[in-house]
PDB file of N, CA and C in Angstrom:
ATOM      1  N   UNK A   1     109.994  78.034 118.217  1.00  0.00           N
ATOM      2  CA  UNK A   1     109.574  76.731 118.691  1.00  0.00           C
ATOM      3  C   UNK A   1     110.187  75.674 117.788  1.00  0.00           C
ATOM      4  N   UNK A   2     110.535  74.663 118.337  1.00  0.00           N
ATOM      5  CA  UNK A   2     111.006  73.652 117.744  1.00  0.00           C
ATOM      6  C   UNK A   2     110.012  72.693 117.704  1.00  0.00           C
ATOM      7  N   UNK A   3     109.548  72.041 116.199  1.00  0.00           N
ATOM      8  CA  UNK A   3     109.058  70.607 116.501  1.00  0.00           C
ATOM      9  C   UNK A   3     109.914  69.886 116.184  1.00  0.00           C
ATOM     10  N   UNK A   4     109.090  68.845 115.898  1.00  0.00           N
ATOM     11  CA  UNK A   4     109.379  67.461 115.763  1.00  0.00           C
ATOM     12  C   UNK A   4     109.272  66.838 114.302  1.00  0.00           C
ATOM     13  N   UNK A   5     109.806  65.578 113.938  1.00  0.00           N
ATOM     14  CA  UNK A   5     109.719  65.017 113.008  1.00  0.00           C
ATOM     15  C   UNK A   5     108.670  64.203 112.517  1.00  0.00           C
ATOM     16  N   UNK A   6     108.359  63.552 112.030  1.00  0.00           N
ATOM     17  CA  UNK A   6     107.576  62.045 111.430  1.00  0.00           C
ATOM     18  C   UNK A   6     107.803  61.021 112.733  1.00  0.00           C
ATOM     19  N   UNK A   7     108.933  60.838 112.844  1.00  0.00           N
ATOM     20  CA  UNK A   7     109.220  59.860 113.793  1.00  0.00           C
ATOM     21  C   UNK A   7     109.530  60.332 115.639  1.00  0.00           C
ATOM     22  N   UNK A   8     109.109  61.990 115.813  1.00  0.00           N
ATOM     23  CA  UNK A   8     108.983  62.494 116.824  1.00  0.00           C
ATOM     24  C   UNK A   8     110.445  62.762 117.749  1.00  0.00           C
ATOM     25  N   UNK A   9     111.277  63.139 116.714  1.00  0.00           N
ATOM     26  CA  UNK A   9     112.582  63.387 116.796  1.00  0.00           C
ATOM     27  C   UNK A   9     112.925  65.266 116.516  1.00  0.00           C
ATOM     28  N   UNK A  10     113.099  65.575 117.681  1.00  0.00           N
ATOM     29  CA  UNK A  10     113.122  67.234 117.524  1.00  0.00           C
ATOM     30  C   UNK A  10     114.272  68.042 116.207  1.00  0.00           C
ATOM     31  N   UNK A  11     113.478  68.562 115.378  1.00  0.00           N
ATOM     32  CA  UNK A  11     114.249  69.358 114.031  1.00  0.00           C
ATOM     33  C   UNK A  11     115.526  69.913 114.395  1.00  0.00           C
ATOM     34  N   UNK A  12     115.423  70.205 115.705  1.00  0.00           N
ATOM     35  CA  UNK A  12     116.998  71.131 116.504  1.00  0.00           C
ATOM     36  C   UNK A  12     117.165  71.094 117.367  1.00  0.00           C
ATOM     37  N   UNK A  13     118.027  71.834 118.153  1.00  0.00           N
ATOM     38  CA  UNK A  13     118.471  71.409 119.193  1.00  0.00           C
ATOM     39  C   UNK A  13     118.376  73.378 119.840  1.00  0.00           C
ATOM     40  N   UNK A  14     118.295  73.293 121.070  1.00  0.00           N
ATOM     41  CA  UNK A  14     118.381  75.112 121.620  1.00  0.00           C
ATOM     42  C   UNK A  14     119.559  75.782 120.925  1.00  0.00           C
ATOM     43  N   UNK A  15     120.545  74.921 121.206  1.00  0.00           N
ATOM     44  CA  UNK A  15     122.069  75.796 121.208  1.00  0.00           C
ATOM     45  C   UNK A  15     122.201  76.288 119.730  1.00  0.00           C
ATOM     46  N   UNK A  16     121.562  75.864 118.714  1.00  0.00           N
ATOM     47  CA  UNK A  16     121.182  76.155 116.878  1.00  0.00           C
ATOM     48  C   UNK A  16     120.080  77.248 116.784  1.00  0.00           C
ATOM     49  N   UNK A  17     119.811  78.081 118.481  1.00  0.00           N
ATOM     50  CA  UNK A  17     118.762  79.111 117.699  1.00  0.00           C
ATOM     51  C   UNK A  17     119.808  80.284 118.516  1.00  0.00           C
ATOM     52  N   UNK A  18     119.829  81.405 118.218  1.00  0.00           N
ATOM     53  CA  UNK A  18     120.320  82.179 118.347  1.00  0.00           C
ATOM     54  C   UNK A  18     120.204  82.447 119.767  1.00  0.00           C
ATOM     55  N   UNK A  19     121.626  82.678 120.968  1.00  0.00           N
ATOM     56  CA  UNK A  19     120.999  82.901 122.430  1.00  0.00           C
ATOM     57  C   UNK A  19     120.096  84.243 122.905  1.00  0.00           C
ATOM     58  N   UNK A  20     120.001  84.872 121.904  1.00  0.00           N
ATOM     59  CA  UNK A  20     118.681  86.001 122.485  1.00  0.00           C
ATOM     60  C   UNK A  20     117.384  85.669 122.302  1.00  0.00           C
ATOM     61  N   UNK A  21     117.097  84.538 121.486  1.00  0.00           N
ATOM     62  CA  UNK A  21     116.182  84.301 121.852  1.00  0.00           C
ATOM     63  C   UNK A  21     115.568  82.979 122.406  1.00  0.00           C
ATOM     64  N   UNK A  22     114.519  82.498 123.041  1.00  0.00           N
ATOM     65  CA  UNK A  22     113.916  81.708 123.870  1.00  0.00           C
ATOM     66  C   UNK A  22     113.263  80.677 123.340  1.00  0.00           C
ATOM     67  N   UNK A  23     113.207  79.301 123.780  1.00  0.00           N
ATOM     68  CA  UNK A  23     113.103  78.310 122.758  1.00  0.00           C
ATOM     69  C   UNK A  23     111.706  77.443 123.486  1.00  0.00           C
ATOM     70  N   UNK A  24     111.223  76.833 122.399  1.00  0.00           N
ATOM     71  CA  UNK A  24     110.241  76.579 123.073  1.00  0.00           C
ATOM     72  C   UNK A  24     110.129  75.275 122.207  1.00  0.00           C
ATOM     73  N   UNK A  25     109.912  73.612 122.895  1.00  0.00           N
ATOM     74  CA  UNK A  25     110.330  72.580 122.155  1.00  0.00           C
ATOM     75  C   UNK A  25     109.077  71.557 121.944  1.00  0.00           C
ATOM     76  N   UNK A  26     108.520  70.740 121.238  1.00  0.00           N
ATOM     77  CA  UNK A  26     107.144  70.368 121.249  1.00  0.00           C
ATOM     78  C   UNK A  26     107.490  68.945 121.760  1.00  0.00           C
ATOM     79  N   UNK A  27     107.508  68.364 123.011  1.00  0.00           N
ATOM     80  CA  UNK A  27     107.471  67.115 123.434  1.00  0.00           C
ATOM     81  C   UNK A  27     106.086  66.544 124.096  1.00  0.00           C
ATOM     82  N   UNK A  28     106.137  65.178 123.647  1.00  0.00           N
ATOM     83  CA  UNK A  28     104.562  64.131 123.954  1.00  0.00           C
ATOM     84  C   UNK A  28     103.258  65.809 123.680  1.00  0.00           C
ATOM     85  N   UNK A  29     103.325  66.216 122.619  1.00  0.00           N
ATOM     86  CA  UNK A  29     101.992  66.426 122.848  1.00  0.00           C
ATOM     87  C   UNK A  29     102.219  68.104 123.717  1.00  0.00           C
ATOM     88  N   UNK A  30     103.054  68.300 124.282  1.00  0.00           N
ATOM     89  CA  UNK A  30     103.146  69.727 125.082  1.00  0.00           C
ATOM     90  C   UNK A  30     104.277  70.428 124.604  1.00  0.00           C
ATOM     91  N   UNK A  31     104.289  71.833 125.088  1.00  0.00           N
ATOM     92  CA  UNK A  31     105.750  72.874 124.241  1.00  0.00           C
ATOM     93  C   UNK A  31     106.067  73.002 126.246  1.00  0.00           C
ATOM     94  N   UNK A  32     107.314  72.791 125.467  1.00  0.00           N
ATOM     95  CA  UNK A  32     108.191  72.751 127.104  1.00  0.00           C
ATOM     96  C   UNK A  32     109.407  73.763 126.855  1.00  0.00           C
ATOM     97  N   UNK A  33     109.601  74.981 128.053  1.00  0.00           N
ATOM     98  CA  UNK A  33     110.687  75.596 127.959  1.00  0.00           C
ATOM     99  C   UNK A  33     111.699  75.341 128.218  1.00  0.00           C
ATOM    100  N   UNK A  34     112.554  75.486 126.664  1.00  0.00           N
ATOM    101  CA  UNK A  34     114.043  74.893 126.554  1.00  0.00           C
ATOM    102  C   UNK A  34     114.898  76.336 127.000  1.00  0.00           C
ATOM    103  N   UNK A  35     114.947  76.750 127.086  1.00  0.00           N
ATOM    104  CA  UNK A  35     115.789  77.898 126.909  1.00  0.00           C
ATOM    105  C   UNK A  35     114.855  79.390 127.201  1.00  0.00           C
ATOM    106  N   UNK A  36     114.151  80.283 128.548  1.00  0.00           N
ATOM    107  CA  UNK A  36     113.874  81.093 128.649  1.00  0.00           C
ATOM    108  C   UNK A  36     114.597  82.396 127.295  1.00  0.00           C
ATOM    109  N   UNK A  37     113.465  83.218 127.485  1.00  0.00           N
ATOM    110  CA  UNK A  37     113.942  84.774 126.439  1.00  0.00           C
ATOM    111  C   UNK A  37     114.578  85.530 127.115  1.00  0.00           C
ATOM    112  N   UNK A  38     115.536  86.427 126.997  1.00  0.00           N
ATOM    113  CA  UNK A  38     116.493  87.061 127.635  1.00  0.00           C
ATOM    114  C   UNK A  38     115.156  88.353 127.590  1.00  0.00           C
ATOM    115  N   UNK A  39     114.825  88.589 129.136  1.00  0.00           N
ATOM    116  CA  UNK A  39     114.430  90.097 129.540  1.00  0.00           C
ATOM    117  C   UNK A  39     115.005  91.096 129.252  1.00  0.00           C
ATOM    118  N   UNK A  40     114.784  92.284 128.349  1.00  0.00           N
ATOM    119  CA  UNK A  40     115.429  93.447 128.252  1.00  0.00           C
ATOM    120  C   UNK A  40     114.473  94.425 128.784  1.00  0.00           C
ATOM    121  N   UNK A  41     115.534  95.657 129.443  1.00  0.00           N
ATOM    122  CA  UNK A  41     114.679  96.673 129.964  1.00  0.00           C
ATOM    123  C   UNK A  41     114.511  97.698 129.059  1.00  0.00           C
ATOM    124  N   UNK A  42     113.150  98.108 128.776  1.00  0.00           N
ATOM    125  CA  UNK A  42     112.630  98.875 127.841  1.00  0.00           C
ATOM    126  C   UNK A  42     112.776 100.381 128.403  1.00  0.00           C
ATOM    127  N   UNK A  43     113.064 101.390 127.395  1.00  0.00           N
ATOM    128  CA  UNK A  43     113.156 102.492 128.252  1.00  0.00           C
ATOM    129  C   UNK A  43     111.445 103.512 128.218  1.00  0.00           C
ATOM    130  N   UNK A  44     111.356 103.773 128.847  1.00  0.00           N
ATOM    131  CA  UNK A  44     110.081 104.592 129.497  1.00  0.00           C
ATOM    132  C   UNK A  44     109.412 105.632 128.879  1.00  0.00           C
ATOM    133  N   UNK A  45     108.227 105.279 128.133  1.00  0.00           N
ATOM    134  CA  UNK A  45     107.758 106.096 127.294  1.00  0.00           C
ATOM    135  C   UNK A  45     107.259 107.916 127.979  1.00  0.00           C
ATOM    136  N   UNK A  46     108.066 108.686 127.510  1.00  0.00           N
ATOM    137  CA  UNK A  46     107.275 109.629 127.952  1.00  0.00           C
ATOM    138  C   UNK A  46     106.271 110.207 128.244  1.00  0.00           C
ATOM    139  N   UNK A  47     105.603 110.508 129.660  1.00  0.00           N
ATOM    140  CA  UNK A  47     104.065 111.000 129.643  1.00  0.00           C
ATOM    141  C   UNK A  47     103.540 111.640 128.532  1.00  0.00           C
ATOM    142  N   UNK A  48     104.377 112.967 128.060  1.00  0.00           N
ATOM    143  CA  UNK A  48     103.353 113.248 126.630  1.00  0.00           C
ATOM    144  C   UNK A  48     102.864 112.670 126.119  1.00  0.00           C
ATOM    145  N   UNK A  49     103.924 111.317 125.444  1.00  0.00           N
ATOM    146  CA  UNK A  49     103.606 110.644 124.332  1.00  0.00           C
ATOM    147  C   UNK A  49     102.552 109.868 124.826  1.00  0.00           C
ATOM    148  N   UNK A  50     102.733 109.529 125.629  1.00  0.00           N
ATOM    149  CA  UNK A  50     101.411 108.005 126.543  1.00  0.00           C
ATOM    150  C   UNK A  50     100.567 108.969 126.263  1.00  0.00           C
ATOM    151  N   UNK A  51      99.690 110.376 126.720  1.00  0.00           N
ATOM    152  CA  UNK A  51      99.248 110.825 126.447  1.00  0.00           C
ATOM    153  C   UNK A  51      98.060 110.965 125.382  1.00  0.00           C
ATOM    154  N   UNK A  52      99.317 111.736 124.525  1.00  0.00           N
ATOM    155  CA  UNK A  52      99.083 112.335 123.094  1.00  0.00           C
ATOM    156  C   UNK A  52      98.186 110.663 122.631  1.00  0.00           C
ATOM    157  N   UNK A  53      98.839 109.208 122.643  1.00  0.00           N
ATOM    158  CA  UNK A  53      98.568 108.080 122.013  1.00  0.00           C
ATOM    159  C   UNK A  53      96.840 107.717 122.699  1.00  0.00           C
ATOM    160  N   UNK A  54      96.978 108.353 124.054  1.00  0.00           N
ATOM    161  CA  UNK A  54      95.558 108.030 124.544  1.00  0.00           C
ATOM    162  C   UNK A  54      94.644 109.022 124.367  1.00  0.00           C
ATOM    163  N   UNK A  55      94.833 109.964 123.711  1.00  0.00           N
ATOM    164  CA  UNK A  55      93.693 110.958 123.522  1.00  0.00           C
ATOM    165  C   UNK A  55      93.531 110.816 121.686  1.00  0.00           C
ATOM    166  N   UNK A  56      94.515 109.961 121.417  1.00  0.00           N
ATOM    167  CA  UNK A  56      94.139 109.953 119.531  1.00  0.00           C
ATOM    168  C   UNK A  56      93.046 109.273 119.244  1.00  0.00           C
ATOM    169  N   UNK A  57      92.653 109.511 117.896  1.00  0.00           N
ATOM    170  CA  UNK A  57      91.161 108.855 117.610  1.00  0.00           C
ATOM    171  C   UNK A  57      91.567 107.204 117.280  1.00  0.00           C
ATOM    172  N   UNK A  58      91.164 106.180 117.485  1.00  0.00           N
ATOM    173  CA  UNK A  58      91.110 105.276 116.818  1.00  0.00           C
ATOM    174  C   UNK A  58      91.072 105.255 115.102  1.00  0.00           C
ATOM    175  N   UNK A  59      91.826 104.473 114.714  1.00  0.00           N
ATOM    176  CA  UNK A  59      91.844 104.033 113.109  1.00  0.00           C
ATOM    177  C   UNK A  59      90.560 103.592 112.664  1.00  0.00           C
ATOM    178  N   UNK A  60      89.582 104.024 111.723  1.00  0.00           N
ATOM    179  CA  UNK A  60      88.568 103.724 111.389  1.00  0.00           C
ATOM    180  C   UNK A  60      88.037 102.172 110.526  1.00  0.00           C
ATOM    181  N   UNK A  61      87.231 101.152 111.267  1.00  0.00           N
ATOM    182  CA  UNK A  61      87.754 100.103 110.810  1.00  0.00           C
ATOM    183  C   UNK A  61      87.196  99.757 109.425  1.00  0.00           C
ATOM    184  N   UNK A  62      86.251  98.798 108.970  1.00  0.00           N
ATOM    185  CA  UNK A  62      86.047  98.541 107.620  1.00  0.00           C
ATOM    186  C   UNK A  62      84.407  99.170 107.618  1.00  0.00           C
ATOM    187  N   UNK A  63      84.572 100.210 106.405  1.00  0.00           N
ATOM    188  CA  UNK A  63      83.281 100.245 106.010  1.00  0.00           C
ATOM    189  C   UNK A  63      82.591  99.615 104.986  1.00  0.00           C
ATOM    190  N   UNK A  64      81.312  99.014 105.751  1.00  0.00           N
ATOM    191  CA  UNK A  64      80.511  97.706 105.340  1.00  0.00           C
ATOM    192  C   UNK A  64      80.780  98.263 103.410  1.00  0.00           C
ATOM    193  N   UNK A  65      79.649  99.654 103.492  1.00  0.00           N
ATOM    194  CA  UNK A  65      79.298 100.030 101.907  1.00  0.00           C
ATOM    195  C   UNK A  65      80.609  99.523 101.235  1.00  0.00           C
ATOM    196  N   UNK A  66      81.773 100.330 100.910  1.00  0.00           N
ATOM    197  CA  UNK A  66      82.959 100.109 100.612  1.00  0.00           C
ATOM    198  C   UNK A  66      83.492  98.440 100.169  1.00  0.00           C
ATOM    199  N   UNK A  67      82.946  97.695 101.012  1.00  0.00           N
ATOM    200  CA  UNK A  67      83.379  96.043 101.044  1.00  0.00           C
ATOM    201  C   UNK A  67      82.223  95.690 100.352  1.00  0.00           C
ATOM    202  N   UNK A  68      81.050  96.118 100.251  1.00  0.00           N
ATOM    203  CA  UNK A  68      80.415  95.974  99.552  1.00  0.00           C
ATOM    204  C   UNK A  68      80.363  96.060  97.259  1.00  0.00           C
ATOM    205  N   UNK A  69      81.161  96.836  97.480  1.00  0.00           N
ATOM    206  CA  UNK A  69      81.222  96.838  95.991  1.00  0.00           C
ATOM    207  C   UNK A  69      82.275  96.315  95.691  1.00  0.00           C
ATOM    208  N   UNK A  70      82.882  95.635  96.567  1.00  0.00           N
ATOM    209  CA  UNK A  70      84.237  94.620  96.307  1.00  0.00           C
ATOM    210  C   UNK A  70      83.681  93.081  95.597  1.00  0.00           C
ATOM    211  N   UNK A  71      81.857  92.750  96.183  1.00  0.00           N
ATOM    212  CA  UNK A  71      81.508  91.495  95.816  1.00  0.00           C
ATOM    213  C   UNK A  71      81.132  91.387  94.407  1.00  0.00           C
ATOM    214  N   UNK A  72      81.154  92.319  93.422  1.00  0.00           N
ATOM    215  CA  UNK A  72      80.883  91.935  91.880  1.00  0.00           C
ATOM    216  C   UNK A  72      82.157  92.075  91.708  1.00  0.00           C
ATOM    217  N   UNK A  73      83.739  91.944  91.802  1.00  0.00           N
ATOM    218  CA  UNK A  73      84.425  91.738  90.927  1.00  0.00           C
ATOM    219  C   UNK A  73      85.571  90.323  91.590  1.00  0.00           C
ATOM    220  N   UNK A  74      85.564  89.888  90.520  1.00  0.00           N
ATOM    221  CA  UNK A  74      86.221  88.272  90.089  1.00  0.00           C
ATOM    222  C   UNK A  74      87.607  88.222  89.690  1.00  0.00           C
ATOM    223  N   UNK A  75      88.522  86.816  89.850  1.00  0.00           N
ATOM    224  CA  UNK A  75      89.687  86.929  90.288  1.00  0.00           C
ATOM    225  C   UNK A  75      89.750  87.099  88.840  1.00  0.00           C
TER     226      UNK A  75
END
């Protein structure tokens, strides 16, 4: 994304960001598309793997106790 300046004068211009990727420019207050992202076709995850990824356990998230003995020590 491109903003703007102090005086509401855009930092760049599209053709200064690299053409693979998609630009997005901050005018009056809104982001307006300068330049769409080039679509690439992704290749197709194998059923196993989709699988195997949907039958895994979730990552276990924060245990409270654990964060708990984090509050007596100081920077």
């Amino acid at each position: 994304m491109l903003g703007c300046d102090a005086k509401g004068r855009p930092i760049g211009e599209p053709d200064e960001i690299p053409a693979e990727c998609g630009v997005l420019m901050a005018r009056e207050g809104r982001l307006v598309v300068a330049r769409s992202a080039v679509h690439r076709a992704l290749p197709r995850m194998p059923f196993s793997v989709w699988l195997a990824l949907a039958k895994a356990q979730p990552v276990p998230g924060f245990d409270d106790e654990s964060q708990d003995l984090l509050a007596g020590i100081e920077d």
